[in-house]
PDB file of N, CA and C in Angstrom:
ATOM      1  N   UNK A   1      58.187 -62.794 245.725  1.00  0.00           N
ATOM      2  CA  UNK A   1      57.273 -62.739 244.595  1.00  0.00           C
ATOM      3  C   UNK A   1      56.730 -61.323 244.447  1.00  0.00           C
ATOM      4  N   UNK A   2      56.469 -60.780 243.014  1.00  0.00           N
ATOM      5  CA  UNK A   2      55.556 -59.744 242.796  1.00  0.00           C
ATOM      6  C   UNK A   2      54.611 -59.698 242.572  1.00  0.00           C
ATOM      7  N   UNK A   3      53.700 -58.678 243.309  1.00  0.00           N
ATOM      8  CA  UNK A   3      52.179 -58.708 243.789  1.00  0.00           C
ATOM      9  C   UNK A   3      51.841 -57.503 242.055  1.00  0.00           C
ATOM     10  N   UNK A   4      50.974 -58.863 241.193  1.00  0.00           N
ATOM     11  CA  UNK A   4      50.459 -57.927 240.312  1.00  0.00           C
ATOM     12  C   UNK A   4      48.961 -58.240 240.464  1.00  0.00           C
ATOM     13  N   UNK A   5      48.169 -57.140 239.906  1.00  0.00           N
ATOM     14  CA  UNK A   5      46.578 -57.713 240.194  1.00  0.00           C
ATOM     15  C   UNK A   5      45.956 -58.302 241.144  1.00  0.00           C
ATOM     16  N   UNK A   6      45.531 -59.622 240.703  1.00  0.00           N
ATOM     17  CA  UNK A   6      44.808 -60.369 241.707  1.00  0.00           C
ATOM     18  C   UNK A   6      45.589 -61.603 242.106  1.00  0.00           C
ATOM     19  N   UNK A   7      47.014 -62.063 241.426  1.00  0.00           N
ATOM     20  CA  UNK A   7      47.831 -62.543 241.804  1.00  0.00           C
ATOM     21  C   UNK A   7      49.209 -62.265 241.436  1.00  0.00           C
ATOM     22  N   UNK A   8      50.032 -63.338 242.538  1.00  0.00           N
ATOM     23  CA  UNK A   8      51.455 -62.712 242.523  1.00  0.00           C
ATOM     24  C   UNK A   8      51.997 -63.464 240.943  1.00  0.00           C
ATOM     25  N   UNK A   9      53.134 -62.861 240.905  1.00  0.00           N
ATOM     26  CA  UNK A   9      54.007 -63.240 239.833  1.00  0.00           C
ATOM     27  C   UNK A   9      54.887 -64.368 240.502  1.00  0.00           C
ATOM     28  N   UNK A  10      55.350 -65.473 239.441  1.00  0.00           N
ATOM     29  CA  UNK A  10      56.481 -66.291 240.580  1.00  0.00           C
ATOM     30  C   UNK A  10      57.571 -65.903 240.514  1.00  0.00           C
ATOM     31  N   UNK A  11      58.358 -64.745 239.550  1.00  0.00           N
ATOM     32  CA  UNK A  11      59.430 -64.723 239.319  1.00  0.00           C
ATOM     33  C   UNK A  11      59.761 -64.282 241.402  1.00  0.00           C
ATOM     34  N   UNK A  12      61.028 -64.997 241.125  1.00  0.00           N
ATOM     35  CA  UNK A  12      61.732 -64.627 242.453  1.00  0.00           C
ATOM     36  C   UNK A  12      63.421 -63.724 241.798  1.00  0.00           C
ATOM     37  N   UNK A  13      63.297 -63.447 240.976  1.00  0.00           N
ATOM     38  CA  UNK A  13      64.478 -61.886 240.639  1.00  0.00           C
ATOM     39  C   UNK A  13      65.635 -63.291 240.489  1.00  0.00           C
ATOM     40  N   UNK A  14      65.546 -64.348 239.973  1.00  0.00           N
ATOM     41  CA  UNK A  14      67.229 -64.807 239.745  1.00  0.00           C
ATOM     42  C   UNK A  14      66.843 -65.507 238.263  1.00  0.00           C
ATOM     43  N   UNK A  15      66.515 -64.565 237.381  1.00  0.00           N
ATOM     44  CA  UNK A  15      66.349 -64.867 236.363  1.00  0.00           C
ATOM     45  C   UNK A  15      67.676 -65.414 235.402  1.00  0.00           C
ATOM     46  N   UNK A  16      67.571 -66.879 235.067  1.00  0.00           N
ATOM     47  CA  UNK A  16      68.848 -67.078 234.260  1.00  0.00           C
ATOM     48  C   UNK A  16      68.267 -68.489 232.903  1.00  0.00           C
ATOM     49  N   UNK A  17      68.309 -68.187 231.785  1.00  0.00           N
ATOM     50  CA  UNK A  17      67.810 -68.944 230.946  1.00  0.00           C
ATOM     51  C   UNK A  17      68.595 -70.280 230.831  1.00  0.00           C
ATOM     52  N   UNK A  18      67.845 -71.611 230.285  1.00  0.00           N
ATOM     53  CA  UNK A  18      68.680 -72.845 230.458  1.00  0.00           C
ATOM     54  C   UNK A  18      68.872 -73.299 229.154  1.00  0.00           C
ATOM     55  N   UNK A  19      69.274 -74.415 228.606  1.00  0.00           N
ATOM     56  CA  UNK A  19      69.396 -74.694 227.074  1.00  0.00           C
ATOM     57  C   UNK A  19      68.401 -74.777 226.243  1.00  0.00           C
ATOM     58  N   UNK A  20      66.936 -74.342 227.359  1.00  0.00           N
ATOM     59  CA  UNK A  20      65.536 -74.606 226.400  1.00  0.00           C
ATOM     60  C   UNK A  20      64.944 -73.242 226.649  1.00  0.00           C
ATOM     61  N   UNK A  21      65.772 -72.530 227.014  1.00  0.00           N
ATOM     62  CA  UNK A  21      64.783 -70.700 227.099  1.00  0.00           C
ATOM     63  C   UNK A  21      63.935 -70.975 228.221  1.00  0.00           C
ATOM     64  N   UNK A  22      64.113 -71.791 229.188  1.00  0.00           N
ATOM     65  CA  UNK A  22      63.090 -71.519 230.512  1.00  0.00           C
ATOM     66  C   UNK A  22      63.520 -71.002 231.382  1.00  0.00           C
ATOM     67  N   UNK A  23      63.122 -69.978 232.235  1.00  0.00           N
ATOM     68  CA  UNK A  23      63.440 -69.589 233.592  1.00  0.00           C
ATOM     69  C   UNK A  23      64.289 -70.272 234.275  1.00  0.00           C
ATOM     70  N   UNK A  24      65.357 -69.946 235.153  1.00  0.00           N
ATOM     71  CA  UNK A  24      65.771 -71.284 236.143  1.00  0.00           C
ATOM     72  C   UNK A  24      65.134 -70.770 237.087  1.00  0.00           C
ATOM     73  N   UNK A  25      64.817 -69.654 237.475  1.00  0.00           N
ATOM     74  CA  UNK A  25      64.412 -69.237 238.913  1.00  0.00           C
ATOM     75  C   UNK A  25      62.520 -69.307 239.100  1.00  0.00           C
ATOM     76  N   UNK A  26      62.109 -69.258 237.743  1.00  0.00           N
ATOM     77  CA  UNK A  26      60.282 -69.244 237.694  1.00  0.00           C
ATOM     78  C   UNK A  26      59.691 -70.374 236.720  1.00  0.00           C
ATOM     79  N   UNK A  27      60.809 -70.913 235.948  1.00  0.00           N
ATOM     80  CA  UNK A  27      60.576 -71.715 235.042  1.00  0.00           C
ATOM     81  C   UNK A  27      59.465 -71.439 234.013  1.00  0.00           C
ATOM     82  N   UNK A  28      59.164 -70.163 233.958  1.00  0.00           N
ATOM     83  CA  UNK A  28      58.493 -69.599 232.673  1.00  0.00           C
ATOM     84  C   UNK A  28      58.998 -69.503 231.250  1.00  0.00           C
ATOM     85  N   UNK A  29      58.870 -69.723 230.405  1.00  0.00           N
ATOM     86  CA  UNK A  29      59.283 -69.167 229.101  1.00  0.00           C
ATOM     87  C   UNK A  29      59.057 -67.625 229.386  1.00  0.00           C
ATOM     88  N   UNK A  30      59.750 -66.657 227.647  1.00  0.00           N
ATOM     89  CA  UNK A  30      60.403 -65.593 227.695  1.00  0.00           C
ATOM     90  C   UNK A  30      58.799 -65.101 227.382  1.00  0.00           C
ATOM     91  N   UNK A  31      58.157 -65.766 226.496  1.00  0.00           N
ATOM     92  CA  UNK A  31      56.903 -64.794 226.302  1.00  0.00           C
ATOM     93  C   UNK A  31      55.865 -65.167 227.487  1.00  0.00           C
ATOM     94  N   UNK A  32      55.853 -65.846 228.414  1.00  0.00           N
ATOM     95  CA  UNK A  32      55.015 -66.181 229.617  1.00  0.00           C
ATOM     96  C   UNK A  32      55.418 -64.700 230.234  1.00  0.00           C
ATOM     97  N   UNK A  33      56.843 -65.051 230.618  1.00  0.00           N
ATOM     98  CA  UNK A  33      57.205 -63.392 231.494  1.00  0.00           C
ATOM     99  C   UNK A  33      56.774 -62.471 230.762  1.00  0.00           C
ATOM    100  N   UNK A  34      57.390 -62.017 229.450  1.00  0.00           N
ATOM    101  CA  UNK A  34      56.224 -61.286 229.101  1.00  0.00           C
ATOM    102  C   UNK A  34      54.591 -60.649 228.989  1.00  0.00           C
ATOM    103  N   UNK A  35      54.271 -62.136 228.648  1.00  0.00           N
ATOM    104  CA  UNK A  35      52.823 -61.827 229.102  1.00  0.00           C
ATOM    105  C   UNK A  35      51.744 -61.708 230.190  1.00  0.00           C
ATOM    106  N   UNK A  36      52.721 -62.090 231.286  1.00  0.00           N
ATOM    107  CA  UNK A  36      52.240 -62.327 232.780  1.00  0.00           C
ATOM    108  C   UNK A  36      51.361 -60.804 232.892  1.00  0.00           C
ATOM    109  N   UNK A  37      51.821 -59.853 232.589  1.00  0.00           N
ATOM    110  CA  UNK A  37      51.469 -58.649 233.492  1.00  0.00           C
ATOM    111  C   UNK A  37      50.111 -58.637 232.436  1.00  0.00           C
ATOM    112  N   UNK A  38      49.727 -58.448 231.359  1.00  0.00           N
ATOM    113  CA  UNK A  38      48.374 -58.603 230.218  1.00  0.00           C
ATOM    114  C   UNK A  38      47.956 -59.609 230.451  1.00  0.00           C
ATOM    115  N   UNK A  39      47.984 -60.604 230.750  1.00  0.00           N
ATOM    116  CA  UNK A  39      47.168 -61.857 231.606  1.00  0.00           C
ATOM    117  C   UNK A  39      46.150 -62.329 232.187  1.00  0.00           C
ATOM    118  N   UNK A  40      45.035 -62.546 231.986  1.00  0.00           N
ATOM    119  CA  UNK A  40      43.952 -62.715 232.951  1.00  0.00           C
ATOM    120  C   UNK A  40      44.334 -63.187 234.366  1.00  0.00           C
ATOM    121  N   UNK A  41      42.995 -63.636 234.695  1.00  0.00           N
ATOM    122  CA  UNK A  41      43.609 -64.743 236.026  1.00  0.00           C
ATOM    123  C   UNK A  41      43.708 -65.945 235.413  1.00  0.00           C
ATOM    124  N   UNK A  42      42.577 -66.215 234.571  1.00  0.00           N
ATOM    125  CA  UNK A  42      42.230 -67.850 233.856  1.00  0.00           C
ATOM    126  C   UNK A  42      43.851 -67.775 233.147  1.00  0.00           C
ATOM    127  N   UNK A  43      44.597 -67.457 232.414  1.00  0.00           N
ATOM    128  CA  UNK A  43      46.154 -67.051 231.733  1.00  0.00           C
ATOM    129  C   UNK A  43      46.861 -67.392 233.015  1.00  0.00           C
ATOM    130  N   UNK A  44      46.952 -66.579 233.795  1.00  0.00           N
ATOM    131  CA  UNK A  44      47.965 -66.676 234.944  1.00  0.00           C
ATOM    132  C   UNK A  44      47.767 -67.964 235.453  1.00  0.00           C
ATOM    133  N   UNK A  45      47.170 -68.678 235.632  1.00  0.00           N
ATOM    134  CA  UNK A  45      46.718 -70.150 236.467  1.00  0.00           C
ATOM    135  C   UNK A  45      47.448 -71.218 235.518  1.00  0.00           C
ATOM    136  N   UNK A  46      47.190 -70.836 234.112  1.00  0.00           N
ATOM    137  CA  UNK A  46      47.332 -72.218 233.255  1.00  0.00           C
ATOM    138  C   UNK A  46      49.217 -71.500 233.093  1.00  0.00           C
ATOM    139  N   UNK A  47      49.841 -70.291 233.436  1.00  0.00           N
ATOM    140  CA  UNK A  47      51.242 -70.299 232.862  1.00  0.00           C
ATOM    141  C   UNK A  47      51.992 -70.905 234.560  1.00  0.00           C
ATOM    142  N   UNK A  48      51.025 -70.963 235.199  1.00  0.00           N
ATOM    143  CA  UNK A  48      51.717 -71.533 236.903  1.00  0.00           C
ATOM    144  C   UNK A  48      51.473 -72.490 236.595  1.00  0.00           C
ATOM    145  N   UNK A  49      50.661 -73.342 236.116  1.00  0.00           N
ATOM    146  CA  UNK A  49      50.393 -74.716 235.875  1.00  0.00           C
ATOM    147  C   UNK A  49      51.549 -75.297 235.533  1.00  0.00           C
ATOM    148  N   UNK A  50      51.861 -74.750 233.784  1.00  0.00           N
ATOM    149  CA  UNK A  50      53.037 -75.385 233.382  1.00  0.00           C
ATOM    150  C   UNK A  50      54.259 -74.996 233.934  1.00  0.00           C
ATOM    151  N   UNK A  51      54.656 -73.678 234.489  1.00  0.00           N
ATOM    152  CA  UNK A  51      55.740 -74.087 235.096  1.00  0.00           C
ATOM    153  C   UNK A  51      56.037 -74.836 235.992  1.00  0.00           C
ATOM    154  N   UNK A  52      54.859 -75.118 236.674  1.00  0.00           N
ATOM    155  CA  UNK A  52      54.959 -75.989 237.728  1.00  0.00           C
ATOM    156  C   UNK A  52      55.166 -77.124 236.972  1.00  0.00           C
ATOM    157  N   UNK A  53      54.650 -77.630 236.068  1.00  0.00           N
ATOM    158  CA  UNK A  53      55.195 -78.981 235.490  1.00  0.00           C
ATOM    159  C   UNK A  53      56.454 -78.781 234.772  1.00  0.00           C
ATOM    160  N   UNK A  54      57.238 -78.029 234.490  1.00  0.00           N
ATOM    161  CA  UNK A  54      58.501 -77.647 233.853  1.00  0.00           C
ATOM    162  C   UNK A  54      59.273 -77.771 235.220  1.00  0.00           C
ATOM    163  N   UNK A  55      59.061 -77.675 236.442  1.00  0.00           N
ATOM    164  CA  UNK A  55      60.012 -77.425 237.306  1.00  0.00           C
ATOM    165  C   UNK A  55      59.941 -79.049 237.526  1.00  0.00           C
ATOM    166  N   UNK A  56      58.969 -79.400 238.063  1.00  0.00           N
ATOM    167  CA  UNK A  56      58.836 -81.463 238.226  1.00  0.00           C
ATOM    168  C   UNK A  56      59.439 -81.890 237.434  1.00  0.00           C
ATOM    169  N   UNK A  57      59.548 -81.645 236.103  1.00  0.00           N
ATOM    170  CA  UNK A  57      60.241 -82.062 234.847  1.00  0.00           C
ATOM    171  C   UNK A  57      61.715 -82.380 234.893  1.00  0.00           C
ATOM    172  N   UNK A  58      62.110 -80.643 235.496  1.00  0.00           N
ATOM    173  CA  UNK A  58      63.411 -80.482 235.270  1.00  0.00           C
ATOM    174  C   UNK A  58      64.324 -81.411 236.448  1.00  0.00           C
ATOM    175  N   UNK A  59      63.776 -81.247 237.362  1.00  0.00           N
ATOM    176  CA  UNK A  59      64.337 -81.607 238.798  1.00  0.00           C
ATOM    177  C   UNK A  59      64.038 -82.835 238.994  1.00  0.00           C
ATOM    178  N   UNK A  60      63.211 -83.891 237.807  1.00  0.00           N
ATOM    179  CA  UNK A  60      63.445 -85.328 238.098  1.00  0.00           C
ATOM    180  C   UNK A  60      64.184 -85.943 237.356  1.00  0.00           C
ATOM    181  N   UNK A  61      65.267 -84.887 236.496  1.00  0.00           N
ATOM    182  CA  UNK A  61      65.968 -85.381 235.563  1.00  0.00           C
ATOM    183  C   UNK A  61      67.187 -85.775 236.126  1.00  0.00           C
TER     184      UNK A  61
END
């Protein structure tokens, strides 16, 4: 992970998009990665949130 600010980023560098534009490796959308680094903390919490529910999503399919 990359250490920005006051927290890390989740990308783990195996960035590859799926048939819905999400991360496979962070499960972010394209403007989340984008916006990660301009981000608050309150921003950064709620875009880990949903990927975290995008990854539960994907992987109980």
């Amino acid at each position: 992970m990359i250490y920005t600010k006051d927290m890390k980023s989740p990308c783990i560098r195996n960035c590859c998009l799926n048939e819905n534009n999400i991360c496979t490796g962070c499960y972010r959308t394209i403007s989340e990665i984008i916006e990660w680094f301009q981000a608050n903390t309150k921003r950064r919490k709620t875009i880990l949130k949903m990927a975290r529910q995008r990854e539960s999503s994907i992987d109980s399919q």
